[in-house]
Protein backbone atom coordinates (compact mmCIF):
# COMPACT_ATOMS: atom_id res chain seq x y z
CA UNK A 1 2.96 -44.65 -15.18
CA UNK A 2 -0.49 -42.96 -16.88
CA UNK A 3 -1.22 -39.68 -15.95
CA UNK A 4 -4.00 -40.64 -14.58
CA UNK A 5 -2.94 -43.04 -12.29
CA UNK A 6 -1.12 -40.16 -10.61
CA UNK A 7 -2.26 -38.57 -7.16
CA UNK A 8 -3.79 -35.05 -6.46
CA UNK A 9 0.29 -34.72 -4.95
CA UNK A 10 1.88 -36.24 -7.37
CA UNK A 11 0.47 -34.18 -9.91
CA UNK A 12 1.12 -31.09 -7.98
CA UNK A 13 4.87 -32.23 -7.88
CA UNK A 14 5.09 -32.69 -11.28
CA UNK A 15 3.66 -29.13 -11.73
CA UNK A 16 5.96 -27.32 -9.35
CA UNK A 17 8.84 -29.19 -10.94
CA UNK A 18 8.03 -28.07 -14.71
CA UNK A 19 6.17 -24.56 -14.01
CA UNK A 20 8.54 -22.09 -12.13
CA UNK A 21 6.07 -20.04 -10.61
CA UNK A 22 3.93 -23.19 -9.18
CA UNK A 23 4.60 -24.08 -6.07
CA UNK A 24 3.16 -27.61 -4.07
CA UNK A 25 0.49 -25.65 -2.07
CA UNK A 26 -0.60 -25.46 -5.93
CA UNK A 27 -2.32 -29.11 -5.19
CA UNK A 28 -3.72 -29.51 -8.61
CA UNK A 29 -5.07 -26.24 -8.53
CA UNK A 30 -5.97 -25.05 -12.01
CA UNK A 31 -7.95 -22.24 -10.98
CA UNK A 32 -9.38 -20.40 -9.04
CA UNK A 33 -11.55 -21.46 -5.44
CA UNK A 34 -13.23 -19.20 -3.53
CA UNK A 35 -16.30 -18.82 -1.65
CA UNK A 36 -18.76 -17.36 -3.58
CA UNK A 37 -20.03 -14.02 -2.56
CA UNK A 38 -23.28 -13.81 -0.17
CA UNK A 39 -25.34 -11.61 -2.04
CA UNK A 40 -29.73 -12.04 -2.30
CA UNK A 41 -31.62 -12.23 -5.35
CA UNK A 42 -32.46 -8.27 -3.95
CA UNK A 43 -33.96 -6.12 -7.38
CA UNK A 44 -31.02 -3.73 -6.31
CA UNK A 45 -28.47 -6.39 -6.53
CA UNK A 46 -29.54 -7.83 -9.93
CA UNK A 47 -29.59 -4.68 -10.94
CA UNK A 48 -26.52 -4.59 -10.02
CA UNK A 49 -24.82 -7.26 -11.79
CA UNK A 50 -27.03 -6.28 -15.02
CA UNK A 51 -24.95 -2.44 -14.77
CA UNK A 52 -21.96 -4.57 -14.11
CA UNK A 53 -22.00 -6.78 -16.42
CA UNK A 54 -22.94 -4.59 -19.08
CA UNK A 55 -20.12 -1.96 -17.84
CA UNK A 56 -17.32 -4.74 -18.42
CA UNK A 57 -18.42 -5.78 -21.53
CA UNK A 58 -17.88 -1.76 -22.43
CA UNK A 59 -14.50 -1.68 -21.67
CA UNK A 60 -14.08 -4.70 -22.99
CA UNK A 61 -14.16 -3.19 -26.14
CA UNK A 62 -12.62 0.14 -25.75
CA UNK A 63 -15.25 2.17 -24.52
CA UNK A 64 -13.87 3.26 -20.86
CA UNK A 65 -16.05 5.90 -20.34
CA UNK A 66 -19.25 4.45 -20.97
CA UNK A 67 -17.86 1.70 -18.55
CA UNK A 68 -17.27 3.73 -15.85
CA UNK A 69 -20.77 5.46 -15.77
CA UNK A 70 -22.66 2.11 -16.20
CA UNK A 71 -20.75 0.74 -13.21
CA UNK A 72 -21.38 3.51 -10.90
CA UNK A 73 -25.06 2.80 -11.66
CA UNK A 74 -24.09 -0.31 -10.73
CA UNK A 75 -22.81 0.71 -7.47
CA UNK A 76 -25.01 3.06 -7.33
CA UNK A 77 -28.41 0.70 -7.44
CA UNK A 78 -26.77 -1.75 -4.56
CA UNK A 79 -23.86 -0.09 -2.44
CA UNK A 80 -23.29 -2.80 -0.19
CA UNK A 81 -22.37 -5.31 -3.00
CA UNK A 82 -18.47 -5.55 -3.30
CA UNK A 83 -18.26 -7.10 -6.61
CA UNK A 84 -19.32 -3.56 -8.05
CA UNK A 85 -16.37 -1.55 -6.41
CA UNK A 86 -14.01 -4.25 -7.44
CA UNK A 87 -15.24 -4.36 -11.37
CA UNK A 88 -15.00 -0.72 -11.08
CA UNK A 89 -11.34 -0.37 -9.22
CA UNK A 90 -10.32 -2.81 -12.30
CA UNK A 91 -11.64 -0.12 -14.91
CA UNK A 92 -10.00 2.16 -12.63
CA UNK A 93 -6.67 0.84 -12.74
CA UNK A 94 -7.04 0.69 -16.72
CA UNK A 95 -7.57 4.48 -17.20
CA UNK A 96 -4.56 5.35 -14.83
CA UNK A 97 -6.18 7.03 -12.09
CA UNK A 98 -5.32 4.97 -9.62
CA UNK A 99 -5.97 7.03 -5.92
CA UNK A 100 -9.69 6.79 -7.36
CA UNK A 101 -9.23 2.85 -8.01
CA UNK A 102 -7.56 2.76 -4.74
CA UNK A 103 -11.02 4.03 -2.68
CA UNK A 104 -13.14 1.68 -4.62
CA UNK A 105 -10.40 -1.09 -3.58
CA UNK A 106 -10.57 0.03 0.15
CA UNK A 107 -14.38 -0.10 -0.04
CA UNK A 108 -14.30 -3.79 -1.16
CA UNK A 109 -12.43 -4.57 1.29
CA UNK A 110 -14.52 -2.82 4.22
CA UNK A 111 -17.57 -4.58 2.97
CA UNK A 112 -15.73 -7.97 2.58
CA UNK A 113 -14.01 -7.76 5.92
CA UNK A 114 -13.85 -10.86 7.70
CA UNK A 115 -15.49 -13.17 4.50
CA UNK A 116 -13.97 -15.34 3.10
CA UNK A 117 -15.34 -14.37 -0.67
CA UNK A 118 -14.18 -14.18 -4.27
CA UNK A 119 -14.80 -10.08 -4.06
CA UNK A 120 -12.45 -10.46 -0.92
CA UNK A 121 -9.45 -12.34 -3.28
CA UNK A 122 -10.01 -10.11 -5.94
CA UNK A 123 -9.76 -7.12 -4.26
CA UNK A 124 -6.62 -7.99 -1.95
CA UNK A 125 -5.04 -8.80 -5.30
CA UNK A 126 -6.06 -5.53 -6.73
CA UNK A 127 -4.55 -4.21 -3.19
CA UNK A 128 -1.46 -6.40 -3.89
CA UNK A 129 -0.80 -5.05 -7.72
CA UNK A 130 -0.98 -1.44 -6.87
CA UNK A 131 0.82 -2.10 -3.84
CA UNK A 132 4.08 -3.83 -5.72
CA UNK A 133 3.45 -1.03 -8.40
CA UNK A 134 4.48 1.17 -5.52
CA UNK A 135 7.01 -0.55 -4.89
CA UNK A 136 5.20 -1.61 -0.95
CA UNK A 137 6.24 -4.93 -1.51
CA UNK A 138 5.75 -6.26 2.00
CA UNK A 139 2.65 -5.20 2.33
CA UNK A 140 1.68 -6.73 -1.27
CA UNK A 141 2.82 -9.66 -0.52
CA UNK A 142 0.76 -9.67 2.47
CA UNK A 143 -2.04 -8.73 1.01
CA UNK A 144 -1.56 -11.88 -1.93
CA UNK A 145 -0.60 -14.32 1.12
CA UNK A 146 -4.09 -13.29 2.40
CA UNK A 147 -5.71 -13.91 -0.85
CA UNK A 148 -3.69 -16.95 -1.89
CA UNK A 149 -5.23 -18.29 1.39
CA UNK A 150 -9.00 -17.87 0.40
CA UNK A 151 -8.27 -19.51 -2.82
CA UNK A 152 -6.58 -17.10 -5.44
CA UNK A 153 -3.81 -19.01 -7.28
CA UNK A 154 -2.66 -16.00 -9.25
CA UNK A 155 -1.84 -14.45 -5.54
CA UNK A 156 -0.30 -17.66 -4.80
CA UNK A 157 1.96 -17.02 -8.07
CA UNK A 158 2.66 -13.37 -7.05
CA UNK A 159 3.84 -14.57 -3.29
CA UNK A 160 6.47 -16.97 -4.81
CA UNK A 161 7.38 -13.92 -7.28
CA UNK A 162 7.84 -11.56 -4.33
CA UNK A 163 9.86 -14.24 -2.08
CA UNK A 164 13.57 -13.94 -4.24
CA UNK A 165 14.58 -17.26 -2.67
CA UNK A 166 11.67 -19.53 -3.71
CA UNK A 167 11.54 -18.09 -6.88
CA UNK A 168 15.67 -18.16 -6.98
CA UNK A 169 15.24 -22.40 -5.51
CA UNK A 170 12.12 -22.98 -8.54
CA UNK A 171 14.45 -21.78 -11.13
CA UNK A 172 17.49 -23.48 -10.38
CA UNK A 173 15.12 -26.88 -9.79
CA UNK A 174 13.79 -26.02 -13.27
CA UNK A 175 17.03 -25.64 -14.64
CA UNK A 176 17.84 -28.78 -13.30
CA UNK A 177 15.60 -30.57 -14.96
CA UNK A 178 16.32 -28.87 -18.24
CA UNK A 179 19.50 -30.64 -17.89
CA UNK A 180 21.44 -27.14 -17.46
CA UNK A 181 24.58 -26.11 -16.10
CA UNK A 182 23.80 -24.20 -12.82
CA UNK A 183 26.26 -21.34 -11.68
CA UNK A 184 26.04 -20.65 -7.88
């Protein structure tokens, strides 16, 4: 049978049974789905996203201080807009001062609260990594389950990691197929 010919389902099947970490709520899922953000054409906002953009691209290639400045401007010039705190929690997170990452996560999530947005995901995962980091699993895999939910398949991935038995069942299943001897 062509690829091609294959369901949305059946592809997803196929994927669960050859990628351990997939799992069939993947439906064909490549990426990413969210919601994009609600956010106005505002001169603060695209000022924003300019400070943003150019902030990223900065520690994108090593210069973390410069980064952090040009996204507080960012946050600065539109404090409402969630993407900023999130881009900045992210830099954050890199430099190791994570209670200060932590604040700018919270914030994301106050200004997201009850969307159902790409800064939303990204910031429950955020929540979610420096949660397990913690070693709060529970509440990091509630706060992936949530994000999973509005679209984020690398949440999805880190729910399945944080459940021992589906990830115990997916590896076995892939074993199987590998034409292994499995060892209860």
């Amino acid at each position: 049978m062509a690829h091609e010919n294959l369901s949305e389902r059946d592809r997803a099947v196929l994927r669960s049974i050859f990628d351990p970490t997939a799992t069939i709520g993947d439906v064909a899922d490549d990426g990413d789905k969210f919601a994009e953000d609600e956010e106005d054409n505002a001169p603060a906002n695209e000022e924003s996203k300019t400070l943003c953009i150019q902030g990223v691209k900065l520690a994108e290639s090593g210069k973390l201080d410069e980064a952090l400045e040009l996204l507080s401007r960012g946050i600065k010039a539109a404090p409402n807009r969630a993407s900023g705190y999130n881009d900045r929690a992210q830099l954050l997170r890199l430099m190791q001062k994570d209670e200060e990452a932590a604040a700018d996560i919270n914030q994301a999530l106050k200004l997201t609260e009850g969307k159902r947005t790409r800064s939303r995901a990204l910031a429950l995962c955020q929540s979610g990594l420096m949660l397990r980091k913690n070693g709060s699993d529970d509440e990091a895999r509630a706060a992936f389950t949530e994000a999973a939910k509005l679209g984020s398949s690398f949440a999805r991935k880190q729910v399945v990691e944080l459940n021992p038995y589906a990830a115990l069942c997916n590896q076995m299943l892939s074993q199987v197929m590998k034409g292994e001897n499995i060892k209860l």
